[in-house]
PDB file of N, CA and C in Angstrom:
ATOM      1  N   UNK A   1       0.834  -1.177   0.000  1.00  0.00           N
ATOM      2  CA  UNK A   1       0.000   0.000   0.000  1.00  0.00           C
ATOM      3  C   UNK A   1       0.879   1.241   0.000  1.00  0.00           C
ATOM      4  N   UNK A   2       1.465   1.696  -1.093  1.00  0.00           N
ATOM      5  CA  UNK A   2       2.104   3.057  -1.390  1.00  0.00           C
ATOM      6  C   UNK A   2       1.689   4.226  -0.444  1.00  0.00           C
ATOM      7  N   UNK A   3       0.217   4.348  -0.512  1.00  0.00           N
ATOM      8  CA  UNK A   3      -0.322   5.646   0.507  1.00  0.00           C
ATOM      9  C   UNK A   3       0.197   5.462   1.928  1.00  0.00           C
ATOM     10  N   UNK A   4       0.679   4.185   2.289  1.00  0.00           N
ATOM     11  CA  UNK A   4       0.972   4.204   3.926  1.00  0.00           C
ATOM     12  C   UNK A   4       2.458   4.198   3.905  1.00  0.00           C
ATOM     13  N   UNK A   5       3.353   4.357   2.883  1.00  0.00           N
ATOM     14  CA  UNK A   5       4.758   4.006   2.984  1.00  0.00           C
ATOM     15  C   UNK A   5       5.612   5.340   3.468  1.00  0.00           C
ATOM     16  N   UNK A   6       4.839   6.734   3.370  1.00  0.00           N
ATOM     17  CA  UNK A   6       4.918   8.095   4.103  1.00  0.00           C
ATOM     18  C   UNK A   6       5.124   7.746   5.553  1.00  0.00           C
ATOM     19  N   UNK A   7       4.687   6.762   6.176  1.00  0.00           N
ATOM     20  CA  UNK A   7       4.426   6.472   7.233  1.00  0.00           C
ATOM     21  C   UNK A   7       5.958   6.047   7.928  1.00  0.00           C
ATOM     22  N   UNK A   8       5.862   6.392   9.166  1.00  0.00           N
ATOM     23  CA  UNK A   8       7.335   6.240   9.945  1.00  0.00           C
ATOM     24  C   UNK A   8       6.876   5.652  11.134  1.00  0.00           C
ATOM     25  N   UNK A   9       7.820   4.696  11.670  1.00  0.00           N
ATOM     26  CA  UNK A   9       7.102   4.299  13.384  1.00  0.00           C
ATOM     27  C   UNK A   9       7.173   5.244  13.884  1.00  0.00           C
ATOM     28  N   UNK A  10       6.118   5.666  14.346  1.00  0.00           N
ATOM     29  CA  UNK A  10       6.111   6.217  16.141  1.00  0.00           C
ATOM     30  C   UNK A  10       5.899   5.733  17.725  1.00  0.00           C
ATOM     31  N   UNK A  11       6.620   5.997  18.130  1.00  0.00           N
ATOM     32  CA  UNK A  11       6.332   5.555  19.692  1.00  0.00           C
ATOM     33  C   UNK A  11       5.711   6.489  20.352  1.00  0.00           C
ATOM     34  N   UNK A  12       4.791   5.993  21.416  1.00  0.00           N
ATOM     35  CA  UNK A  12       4.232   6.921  22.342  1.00  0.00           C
ATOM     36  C   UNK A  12       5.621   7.252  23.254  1.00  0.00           C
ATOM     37  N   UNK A  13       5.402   8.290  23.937  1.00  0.00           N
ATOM     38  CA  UNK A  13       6.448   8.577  24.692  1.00  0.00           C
ATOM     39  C   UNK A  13       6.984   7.843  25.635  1.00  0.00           C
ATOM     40  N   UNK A  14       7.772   7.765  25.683  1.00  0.00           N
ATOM     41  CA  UNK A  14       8.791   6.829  27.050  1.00  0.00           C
ATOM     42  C   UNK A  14       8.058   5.512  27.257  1.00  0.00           C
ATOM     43  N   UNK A  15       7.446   4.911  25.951  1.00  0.00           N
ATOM     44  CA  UNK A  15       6.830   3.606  26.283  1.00  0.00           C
ATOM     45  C   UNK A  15       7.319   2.245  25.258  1.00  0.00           C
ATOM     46  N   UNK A  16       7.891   2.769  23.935  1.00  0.00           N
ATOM     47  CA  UNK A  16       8.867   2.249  23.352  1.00  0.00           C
ATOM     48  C   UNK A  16       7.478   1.143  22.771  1.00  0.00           C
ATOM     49  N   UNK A  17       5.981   1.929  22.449  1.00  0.00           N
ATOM     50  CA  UNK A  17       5.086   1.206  21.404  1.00  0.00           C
ATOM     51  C   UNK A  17       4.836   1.934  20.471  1.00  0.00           C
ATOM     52  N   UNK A  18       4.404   1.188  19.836  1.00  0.00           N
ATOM     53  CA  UNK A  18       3.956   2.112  18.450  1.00  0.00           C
ATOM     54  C   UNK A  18       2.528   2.901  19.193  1.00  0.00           C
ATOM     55  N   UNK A  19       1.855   4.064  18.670  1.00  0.00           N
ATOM     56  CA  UNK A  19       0.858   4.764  18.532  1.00  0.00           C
ATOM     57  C   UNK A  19      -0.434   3.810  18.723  1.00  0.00           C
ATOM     58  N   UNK A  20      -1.387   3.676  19.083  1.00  0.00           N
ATOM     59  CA  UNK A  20      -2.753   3.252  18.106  1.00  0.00           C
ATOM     60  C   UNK A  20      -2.708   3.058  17.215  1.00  0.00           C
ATOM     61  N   UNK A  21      -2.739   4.201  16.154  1.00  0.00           N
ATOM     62  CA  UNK A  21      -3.176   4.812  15.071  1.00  0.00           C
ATOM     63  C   UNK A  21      -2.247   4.038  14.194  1.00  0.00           C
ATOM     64  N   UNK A  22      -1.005   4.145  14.559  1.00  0.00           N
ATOM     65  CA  UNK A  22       0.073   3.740  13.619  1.00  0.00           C
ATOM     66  C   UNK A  22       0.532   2.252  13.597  1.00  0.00           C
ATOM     67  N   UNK A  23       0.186   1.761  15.153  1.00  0.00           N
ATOM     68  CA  UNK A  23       0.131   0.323  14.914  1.00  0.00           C
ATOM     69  C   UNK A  23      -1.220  -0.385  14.029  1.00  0.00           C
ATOM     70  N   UNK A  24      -2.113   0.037  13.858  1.00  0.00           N
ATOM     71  CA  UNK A  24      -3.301  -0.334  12.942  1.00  0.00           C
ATOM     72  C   UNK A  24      -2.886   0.017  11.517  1.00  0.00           C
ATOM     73  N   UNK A  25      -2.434   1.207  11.467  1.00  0.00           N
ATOM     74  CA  UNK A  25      -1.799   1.241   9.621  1.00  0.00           C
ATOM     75  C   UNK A  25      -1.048   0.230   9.532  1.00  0.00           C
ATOM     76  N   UNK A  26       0.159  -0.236  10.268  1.00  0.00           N
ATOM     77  CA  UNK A  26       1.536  -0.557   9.608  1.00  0.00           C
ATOM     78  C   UNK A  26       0.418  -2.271  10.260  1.00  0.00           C
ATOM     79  N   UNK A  27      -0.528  -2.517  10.392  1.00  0.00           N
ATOM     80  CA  UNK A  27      -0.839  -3.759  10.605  1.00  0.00           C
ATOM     81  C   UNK A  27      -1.549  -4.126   9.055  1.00  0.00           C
ATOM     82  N   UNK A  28      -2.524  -2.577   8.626  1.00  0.00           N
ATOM     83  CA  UNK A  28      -3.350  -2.595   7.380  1.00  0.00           C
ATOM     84  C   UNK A  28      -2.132  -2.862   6.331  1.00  0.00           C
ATOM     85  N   UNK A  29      -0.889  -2.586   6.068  1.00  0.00           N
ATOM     86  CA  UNK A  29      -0.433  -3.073   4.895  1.00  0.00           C
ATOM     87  C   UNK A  29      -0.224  -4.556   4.915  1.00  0.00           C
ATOM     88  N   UNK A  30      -0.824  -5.474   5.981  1.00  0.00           N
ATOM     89  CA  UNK A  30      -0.685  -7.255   5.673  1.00  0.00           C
ATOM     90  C   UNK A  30      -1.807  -7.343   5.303  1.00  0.00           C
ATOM     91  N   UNK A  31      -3.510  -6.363   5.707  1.00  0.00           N
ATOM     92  CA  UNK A  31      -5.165  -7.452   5.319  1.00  0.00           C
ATOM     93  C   UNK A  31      -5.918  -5.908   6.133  1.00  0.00           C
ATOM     94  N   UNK A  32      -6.565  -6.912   6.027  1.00  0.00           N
ATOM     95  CA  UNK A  32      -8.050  -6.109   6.711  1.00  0.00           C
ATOM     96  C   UNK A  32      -8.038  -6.087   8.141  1.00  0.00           C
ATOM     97  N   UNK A  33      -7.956  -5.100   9.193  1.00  0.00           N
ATOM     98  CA  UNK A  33      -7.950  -5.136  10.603  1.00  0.00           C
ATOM     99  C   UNK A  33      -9.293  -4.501  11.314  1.00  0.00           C
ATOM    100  N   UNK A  34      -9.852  -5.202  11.778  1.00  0.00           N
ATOM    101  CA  UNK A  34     -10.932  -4.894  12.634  1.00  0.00           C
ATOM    102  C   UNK A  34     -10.805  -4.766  13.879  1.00  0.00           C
ATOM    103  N   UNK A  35     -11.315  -3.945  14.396  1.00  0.00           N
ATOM    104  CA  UNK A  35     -11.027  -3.316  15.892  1.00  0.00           C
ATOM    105  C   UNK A  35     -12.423  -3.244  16.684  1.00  0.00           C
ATOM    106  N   UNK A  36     -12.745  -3.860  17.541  1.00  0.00           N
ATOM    107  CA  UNK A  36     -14.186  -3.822  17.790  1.00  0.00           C
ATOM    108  C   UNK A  36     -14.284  -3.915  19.296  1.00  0.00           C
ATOM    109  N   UNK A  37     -15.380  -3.371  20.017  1.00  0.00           N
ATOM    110  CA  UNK A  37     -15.469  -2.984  22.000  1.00  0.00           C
ATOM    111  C   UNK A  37     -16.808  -4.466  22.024  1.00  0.00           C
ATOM    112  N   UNK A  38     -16.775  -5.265  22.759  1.00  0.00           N
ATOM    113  CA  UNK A  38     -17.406  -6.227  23.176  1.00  0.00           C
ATOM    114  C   UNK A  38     -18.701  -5.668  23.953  1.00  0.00           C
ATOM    115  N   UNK A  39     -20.037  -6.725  24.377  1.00  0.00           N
ATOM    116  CA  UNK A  39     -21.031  -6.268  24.450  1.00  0.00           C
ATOM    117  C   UNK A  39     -20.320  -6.464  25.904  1.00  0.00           C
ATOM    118  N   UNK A  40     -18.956  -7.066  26.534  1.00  0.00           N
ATOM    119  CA  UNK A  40     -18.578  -7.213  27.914  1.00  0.00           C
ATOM    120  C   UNK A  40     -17.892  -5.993  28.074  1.00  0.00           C
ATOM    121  N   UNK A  41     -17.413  -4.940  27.510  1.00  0.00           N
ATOM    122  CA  UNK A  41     -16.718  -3.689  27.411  1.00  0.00           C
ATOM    123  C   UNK A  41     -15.274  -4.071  27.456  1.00  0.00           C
ATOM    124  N   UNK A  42     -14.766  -5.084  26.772  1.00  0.00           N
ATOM    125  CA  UNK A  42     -13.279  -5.633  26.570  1.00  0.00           C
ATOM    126  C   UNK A  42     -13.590  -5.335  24.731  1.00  0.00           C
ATOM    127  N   UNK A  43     -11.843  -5.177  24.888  1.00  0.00           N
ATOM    128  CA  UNK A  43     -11.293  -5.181  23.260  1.00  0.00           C
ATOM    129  C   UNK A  43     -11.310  -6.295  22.682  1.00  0.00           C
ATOM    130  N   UNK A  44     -11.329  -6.162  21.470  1.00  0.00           N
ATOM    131  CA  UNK A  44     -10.720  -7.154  20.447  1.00  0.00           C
ATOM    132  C   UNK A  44      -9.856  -6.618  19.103  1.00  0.00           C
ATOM    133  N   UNK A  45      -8.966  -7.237  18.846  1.00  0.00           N
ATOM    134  CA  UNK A  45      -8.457  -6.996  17.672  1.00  0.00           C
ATOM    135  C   UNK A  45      -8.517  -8.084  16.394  1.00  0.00           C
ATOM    136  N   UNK A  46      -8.752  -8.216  15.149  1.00  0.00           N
ATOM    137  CA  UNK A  46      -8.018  -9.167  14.939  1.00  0.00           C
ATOM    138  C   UNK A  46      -8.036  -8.324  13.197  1.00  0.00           C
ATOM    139  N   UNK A  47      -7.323  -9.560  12.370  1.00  0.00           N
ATOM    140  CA  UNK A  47      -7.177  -9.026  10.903  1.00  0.00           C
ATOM    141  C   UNK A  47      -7.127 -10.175   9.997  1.00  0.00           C
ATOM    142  N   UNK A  48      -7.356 -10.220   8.815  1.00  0.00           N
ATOM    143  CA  UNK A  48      -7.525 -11.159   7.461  1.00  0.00           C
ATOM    144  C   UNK A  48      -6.125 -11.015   6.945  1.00  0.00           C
ATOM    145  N   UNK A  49      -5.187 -11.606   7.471  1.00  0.00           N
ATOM    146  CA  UNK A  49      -3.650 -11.937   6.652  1.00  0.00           C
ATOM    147  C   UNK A  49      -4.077 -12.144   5.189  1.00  0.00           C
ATOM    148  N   UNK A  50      -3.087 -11.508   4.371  1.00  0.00           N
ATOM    149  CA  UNK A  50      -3.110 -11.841   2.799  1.00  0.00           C
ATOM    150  C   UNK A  50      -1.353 -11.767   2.614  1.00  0.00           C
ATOM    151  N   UNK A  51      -0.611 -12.479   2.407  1.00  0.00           N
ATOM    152  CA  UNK A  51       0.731 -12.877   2.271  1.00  0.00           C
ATOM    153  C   UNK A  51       0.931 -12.919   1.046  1.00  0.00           C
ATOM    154  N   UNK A  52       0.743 -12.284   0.228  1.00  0.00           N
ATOM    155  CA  UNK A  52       1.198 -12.964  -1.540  1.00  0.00           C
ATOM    156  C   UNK A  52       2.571 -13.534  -1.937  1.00  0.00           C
ATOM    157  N   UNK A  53       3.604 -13.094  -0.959  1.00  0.00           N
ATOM    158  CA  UNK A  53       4.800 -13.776  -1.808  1.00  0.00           C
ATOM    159  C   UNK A  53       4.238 -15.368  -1.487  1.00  0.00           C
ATOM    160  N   UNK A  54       3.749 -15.640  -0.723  1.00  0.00           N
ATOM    161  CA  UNK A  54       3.573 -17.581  -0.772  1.00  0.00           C
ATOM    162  C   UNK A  54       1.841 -18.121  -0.732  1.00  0.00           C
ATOM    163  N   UNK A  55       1.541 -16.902  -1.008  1.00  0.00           N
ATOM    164  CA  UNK A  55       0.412 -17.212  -1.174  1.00  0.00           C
ATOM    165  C   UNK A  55      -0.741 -17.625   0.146  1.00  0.00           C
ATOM    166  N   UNK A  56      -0.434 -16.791   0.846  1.00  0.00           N
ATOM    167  CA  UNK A  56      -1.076 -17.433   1.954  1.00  0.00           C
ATOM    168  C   UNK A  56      -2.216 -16.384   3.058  1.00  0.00           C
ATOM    169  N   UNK A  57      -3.443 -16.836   3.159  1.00  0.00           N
ATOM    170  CA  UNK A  57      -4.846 -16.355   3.505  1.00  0.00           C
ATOM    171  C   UNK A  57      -4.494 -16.839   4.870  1.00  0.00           C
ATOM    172  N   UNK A  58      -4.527 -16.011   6.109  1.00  0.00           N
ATOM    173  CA  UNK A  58      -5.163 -16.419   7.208  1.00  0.00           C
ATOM    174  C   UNK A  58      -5.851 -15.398   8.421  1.00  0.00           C
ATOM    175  N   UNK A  59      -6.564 -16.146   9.550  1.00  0.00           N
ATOM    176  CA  UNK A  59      -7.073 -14.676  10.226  1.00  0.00           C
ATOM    177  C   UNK A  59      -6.109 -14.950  11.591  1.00  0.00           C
ATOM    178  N   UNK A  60      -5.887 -14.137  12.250  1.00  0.00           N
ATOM    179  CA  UNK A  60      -4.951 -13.491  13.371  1.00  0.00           C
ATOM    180  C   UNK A  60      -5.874 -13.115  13.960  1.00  0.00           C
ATOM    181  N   UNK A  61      -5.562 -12.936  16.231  1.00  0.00           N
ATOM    182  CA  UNK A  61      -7.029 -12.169  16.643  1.00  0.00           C
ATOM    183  C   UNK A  61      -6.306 -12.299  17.772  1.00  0.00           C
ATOM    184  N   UNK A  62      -6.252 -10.893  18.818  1.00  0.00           N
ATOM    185  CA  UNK A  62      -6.248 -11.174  20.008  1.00  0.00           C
ATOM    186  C   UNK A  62      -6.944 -12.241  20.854  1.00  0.00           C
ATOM    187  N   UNK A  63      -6.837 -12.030  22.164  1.00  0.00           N
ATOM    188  CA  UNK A  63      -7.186 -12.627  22.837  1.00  0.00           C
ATOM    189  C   UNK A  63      -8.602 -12.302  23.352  1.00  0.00           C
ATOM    190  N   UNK A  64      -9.825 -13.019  23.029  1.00  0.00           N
ATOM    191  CA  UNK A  64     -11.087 -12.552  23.248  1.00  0.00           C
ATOM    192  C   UNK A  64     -11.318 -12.583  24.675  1.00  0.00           C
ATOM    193  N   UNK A  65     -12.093 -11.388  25.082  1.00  0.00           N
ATOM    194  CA  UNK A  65     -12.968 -11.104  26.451  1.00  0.00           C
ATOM    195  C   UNK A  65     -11.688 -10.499  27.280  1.00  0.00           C
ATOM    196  N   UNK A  66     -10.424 -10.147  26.579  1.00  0.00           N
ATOM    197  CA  UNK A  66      -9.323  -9.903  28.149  1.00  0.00           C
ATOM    198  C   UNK A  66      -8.941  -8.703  27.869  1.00  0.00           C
ATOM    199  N   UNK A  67      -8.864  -7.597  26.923  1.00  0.00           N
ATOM    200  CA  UNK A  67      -8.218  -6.267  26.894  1.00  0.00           C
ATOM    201  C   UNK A  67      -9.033  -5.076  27.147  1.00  0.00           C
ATOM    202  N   UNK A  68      -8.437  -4.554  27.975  1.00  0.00           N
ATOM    203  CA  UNK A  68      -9.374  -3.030  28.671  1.00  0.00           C
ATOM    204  C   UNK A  68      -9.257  -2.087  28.040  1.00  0.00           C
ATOM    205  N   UNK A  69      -8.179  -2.371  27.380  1.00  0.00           N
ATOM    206  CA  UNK A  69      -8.229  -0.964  26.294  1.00  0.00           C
ATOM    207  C   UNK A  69      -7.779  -1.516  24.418  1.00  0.00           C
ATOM    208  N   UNK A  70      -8.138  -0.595  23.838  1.00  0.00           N
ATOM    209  CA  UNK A  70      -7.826  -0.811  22.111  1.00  0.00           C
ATOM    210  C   UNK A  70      -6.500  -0.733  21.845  1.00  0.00           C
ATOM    211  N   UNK A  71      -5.929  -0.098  22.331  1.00  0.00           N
ATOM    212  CA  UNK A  71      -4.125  -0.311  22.400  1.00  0.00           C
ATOM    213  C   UNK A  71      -3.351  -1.614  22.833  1.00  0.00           C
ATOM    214  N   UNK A  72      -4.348  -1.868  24.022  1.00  0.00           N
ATOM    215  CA  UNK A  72      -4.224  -3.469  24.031  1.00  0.00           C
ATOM    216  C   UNK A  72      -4.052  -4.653  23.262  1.00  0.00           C
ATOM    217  N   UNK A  73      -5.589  -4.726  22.817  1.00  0.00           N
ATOM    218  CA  UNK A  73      -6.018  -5.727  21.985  1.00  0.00           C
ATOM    219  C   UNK A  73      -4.828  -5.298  20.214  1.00  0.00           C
ATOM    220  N   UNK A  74      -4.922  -4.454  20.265  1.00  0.00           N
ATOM    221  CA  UNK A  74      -3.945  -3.969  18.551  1.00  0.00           C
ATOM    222  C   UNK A  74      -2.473  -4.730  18.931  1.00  0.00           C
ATOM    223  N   UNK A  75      -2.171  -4.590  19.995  1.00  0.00           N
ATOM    224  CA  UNK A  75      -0.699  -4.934  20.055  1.00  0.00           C
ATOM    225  C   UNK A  75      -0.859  -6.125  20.403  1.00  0.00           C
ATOM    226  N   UNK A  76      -1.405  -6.992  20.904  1.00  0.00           N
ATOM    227  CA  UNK A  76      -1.702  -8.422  21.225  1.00  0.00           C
ATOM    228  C   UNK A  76      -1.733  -9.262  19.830  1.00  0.00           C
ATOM    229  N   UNK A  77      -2.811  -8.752  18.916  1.00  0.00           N
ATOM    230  CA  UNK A  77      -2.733  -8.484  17.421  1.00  0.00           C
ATOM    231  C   UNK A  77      -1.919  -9.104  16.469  1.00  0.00           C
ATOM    232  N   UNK A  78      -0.917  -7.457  16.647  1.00  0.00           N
ATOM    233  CA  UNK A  78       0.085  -7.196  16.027  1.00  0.00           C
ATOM    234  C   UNK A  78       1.405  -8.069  16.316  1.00  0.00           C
ATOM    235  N   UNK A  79       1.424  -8.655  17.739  1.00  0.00           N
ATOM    236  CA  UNK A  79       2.316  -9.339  18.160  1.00  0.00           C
ATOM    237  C   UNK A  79       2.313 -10.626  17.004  1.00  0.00           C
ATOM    238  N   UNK A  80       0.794 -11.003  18.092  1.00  0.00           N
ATOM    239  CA  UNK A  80       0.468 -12.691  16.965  1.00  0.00           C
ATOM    240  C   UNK A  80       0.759 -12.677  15.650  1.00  0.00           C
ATOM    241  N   UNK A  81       0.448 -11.162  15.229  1.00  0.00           N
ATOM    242  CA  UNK A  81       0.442 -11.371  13.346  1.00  0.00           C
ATOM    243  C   UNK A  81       1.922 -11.209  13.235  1.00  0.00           C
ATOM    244  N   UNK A  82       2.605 -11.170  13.496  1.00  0.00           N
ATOM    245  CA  UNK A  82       4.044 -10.665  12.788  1.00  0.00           C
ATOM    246  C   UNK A  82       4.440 -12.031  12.930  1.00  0.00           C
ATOM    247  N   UNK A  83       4.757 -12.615  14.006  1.00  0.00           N
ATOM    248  CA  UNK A  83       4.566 -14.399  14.296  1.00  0.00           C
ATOM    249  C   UNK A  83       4.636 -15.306  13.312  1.00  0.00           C
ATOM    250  N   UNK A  84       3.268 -14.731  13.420  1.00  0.00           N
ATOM    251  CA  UNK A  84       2.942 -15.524  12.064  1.00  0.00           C
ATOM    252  C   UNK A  84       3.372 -15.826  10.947  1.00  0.00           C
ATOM    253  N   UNK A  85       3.357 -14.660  10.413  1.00  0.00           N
ATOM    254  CA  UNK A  85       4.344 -14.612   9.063  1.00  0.00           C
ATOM    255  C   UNK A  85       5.673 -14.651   9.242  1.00  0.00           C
ATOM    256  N   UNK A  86       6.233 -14.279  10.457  1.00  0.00           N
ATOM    257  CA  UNK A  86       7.593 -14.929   9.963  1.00  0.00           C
ATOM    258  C   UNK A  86       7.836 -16.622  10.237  1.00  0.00           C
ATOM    259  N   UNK A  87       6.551 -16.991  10.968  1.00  0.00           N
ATOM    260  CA  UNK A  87       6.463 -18.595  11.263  1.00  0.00           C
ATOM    261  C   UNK A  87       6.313 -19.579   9.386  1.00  0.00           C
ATOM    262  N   UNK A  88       5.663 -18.615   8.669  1.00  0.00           N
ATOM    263  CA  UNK A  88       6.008 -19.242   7.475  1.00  0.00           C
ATOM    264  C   UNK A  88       6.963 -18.344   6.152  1.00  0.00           C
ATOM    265  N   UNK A  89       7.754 -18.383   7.103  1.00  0.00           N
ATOM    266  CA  UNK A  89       8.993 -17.552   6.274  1.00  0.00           C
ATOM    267  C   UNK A  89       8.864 -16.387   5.620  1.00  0.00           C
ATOM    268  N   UNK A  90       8.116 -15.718   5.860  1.00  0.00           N
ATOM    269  CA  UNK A  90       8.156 -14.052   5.173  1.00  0.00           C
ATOM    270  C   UNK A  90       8.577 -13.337   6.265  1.00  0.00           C
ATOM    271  N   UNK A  91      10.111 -12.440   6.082  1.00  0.00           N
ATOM    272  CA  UNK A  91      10.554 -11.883   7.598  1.00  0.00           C
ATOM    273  C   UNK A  91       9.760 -10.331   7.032  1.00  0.00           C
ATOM    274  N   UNK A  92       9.555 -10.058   8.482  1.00  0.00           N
ATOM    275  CA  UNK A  92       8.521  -8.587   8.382  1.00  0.00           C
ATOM    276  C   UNK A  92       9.885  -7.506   8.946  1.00  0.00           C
ATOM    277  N   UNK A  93       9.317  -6.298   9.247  1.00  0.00           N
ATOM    278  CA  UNK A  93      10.434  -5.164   9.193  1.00  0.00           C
ATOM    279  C   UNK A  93      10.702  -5.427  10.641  1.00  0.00           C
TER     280      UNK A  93
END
């Protein structure tokens, strides 16, 4: 996705994570990420992996019913998804 490659990590201050905002972009250039508040008032994250160098479809997802906040659940996420793909050999940045 060219439009997000402007994009630079940011960290929140003195916390050494990415942003919200910016961990959900730099998650949107692997699929589709959905971010959604439970009818229990816990987070969820998860996203539709699309891998093209090997061809490979899968879904990624926090941990359901346990994050208090959306920064949470994104980085729980983001953890699993990077994992992932480098679990079937595509190394990420």
């Amino acid at each position: 996705m060219k439009a997000l490659d402007f994009l630079k990590r940011t960290e929140a201050v003195g916390t050494g994570e990415l942003v919200l905002e910016h961990r959900l972009i730099e998650m949107a250039r692997y699929g589709k990420v959905f971010l959604l508040l439970n009818d229990n008032g816990k987070w969820n994250c998860s996203i539709n992996v699309h891998v093209n160098a090997v061809g490979a479809k899968f879904e990624v997802s926090s941990e359901h019913g346990k994050h208090e906040s959306p920064s949470a659940a994104a980085a729980d996420c983001h953890t699993r998804m990077l994992n992932a793909i480098n679990n079937i050999g595509v190394k990420t940045k």
